[in-house]
Every structure is written in structure tokens, then in C-alpha cells.
Protein backbone atom coordinates (compact mmCIF):
# COMPACT_ATOMS: atom_id res chain seq x y z
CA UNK A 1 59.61 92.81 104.84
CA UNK A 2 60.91 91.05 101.48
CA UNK A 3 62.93 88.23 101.61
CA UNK A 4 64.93 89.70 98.11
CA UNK A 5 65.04 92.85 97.01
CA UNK A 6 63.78 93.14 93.80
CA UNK A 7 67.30 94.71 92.33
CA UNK A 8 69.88 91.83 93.42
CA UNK A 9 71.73 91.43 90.15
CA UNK A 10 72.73 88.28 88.65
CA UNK A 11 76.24 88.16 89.66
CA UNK A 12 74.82 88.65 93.08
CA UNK A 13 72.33 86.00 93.24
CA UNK A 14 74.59 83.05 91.53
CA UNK A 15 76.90 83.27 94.51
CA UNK A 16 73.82 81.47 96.58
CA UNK A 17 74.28 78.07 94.31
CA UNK A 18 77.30 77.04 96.22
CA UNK A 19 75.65 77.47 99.41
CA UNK A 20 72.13 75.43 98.43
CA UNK A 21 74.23 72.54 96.96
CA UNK A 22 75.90 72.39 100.33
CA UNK A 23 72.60 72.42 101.90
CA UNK A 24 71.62 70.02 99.51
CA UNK A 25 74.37 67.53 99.87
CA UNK A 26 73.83 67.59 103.81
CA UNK A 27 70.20 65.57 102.97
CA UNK A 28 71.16 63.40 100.35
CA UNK A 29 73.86 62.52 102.81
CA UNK A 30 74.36 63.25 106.44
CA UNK A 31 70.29 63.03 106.92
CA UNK A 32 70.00 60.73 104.80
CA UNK A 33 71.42 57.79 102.12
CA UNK A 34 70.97 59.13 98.97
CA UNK A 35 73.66 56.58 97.81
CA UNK A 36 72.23 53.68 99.21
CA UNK A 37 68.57 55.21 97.72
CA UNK A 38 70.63 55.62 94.50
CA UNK A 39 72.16 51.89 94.35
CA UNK A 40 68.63 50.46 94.75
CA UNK A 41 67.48 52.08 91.62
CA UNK A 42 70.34 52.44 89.60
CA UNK A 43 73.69 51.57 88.14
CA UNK A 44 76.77 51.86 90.20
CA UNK A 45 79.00 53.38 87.68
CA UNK A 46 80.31 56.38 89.83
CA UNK A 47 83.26 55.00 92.00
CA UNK A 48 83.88 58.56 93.22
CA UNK A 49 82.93 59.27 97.40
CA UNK A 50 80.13 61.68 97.76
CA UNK A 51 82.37 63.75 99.22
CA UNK A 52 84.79 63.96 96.15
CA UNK A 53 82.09 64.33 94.22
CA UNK A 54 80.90 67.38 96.20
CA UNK A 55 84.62 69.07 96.09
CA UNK A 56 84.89 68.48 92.41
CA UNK A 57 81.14 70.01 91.50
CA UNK A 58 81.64 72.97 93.83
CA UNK A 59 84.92 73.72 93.10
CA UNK A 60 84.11 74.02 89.19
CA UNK A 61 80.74 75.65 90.20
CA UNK A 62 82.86 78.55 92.17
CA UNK A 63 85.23 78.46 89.27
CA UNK A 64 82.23 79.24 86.54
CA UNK A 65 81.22 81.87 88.77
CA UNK A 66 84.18 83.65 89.50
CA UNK A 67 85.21 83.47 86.09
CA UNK A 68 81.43 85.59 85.45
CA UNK A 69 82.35 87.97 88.15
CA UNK A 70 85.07 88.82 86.21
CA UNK A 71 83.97 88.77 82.54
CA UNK A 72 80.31 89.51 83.50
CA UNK A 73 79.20 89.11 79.84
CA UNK A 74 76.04 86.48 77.81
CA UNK A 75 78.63 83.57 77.34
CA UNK A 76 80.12 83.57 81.14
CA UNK A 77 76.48 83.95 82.40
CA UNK A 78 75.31 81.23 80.37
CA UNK A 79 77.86 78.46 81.20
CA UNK A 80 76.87 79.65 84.92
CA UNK A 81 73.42 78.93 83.74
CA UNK A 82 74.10 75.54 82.09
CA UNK A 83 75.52 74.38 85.12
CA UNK A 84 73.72 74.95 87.33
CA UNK A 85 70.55 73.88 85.11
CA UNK A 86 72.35 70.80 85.10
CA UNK A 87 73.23 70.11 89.02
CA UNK A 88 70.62 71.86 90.42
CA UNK A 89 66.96 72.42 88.72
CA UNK A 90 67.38 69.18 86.66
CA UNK A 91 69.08 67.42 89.84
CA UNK A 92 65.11 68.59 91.83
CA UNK A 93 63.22 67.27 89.02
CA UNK A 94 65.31 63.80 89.10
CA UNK A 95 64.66 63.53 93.04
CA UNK A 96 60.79 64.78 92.83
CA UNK A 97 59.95 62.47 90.10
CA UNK A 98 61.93 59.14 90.92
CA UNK A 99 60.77 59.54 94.27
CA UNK A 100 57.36 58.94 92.92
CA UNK A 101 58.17 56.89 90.35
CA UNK A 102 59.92 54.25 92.87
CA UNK A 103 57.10 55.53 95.66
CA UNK A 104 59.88 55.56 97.73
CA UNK A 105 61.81 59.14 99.01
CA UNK A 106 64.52 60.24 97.10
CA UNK A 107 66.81 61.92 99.66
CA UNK A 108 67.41 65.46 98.12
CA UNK A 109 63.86 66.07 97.45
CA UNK A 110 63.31 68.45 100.20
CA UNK A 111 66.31 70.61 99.21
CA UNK A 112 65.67 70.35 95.66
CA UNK A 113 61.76 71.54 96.06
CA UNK A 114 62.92 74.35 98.60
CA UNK A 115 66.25 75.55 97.83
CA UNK A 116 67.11 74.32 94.25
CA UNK A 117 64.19 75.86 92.65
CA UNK A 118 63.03 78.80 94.51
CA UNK A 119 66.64 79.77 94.31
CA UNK A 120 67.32 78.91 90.88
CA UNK A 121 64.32 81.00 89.52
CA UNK A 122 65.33 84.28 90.85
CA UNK A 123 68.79 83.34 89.42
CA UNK A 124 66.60 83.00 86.01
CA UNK A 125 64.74 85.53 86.57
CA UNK A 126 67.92 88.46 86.95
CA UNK A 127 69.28 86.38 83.80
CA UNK A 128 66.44 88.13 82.21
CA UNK A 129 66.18 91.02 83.38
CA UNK A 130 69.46 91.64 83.02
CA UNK A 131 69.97 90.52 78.89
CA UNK A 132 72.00 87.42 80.05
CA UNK A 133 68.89 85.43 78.51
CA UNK A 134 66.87 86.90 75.55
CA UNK A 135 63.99 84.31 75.71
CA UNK A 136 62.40 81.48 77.30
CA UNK A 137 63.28 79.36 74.33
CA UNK A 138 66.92 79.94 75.42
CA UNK A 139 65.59 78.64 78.95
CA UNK A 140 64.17 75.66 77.50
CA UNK A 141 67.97 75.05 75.10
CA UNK A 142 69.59 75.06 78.33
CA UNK A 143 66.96 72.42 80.09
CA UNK A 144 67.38 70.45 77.33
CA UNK A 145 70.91 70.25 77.38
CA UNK A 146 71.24 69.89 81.06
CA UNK A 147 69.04 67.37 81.30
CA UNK A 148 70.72 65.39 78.49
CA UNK A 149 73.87 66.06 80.41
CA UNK A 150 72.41 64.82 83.64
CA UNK A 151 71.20 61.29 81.81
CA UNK A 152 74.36 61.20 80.18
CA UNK A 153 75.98 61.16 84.03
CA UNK A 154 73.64 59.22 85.18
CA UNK A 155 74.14 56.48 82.10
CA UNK A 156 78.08 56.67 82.57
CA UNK A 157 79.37 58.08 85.37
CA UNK A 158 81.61 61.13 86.30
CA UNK A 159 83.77 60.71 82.76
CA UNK A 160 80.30 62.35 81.64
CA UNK A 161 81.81 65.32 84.46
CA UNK A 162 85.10 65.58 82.86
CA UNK A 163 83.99 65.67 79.63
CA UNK A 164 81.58 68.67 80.07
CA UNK A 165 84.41 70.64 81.89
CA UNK A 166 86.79 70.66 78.60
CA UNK A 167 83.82 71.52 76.45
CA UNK A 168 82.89 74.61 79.00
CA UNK A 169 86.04 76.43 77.24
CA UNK A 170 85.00 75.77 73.98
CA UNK A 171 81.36 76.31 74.24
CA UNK A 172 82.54 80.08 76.01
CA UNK A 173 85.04 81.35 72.64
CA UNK A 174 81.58 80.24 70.42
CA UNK A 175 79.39 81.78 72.38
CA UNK A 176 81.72 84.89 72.77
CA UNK A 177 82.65 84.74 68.77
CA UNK A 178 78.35 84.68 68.08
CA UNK A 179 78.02 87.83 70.35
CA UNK A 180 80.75 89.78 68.41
């Protein structure tokens, strides 16, 4: 028996992001310390709880895709995409390679290898399939960007947050305006 069918649409599969960053927030923090890992490492420029971080990411995660369920066109898909580039595949790769970069565990690596990727590549994959992405160049545009916007959160802090929400509107009406 198959895990996935082979014909769960997009709009379908996005709706299991939510749930692995949940997953994935119980290891960085109720398993283990991810902040404590993080502090050792890194600058402590994000005075938010890990908690209020996880509200504020999921909420505007379950915004992005509601907001596809009901437009269900390129531009919603791709914000979905960009975001959860961002938080989740670029978020594995951070934990993988830090953790042996520092040779010491990155709490989140286990979710990230298991959940974020597996789970993010069938997401990819129906983004395909279904037109939402026309190549893997447009795959590697939206790496690129969410990795920059991951260092750029991890440089600065949550303003980094904000300041990708308000351009989420913005970047929607261009893409919308290039697909008319």
C-alpha cells in the first residue's frame, strides 16, 4: 500500500506544512533546546518566546494557504511556496549543516531530514505537475530567495518576519499583473 496517492493535488498536500512545523517545533523545543543550541552559536537578536514565534509563523503560514485555497492560481501557489522554502526546506538545511559544522546536534535536525523534506518535495513535486512551477530554475529563484530571507532573519531578527509579510501583498499583484 502507498503512503500518497499519486493524484493528491497541491492545495491538498500544502495543508500538511502546518502540521510538520508543529512536529518540528516539538524537537527544537519540548525534546530538546534548540534555543539554548541556538545562543551557543549565534546572536541573540530575536527577543520573541518560541512559542510566539510559533503562533506568528503558523498563523501567516495558514493564512498563505487559505488565501491559495481560495484563489488557487501561480502567484498564491508561489508565495505558499516561498514560504515555506523559507521556514521549512531552508530551515532542514540550516539544522543538517550547522549541526556538522559545530559537530554538535542541532535540535530540529530529525524533523527537518524526515518531515521537512520528504514532505516538502511532494509539495514541489504537485507544484509541477500541476503548472504552479514551470521549471526547476523557478525552484532554484525561490531557494535563493528563501535562503537569503532565512540569513536575513537570522542576521536581524523577526523585523526580517515583518518585513517579508508586507512585501507578500506586493510580490502577489506583480506576480498576478506578469500572468495577465
Amino acid at each position: 500500500m502507498r503512503l500518497f496517492r499519486n493524484n493528491l493535488l497541491f492545495r491538498q498536500l500544502i495543508i500538511l506544512s502546518p502540521l510538520v512545523y508543529l512536529i518540528h517545533h516539538f524537537e527544537e523545543h519540548i525534546f530538546f533546546n534548540f534555543r539554548d543550541w541556538r545562543l551557543t552559536y549565534f546572536l541573540d537578536n530575536n527577543p520573541y518566546t518560541s512559542e510566539e514565534m510559533l503562533i506568528r509563523l503558523a498563523a501567516f503560514m495558514l493564512a498563505l494557504i487559505f488565501f491559495h485555497q481560495i484563489k488557487q492560481n501561480r502567484a498564491s501557489a508561489l508565495l505558499v511556496l516561498c514560504f515555506v522554502m523559507t521556514t521549512q526546506v531552508v530551515n532542514a538545511i540550516f539544522h543538517v549543516f550547522f549541526s556538522f559544522y559545530f559537530a554538535d546536534f542541532s535540535p530540529g535536525a530529525i524533523t527537518g531530514v524526515l518531515f521537512y523534506l520528504p514532505v516538502n518535495y511532494l509539495i514541489y513535486k504537485a507544484a509541477m505537475n500541476e503548472g504552479y512551477i514551470k521549471s526547476n530554475i523557478e525552484i532554484a529563484i525561490l531557494f535563493i530567495l528563501g535562503s537569503i530571507t532565512f540569513a536575513l532573519f537570522e542576521a536581524f531578527g523577526p523585523a526580517v518576519t515583518l518585513i517579508s509579510i508586507f512585501l507578500y501583498p506586493i510580490a502577489y499583484f506583480l506576480l498576478k499583473t506578469k500572468e495577465a
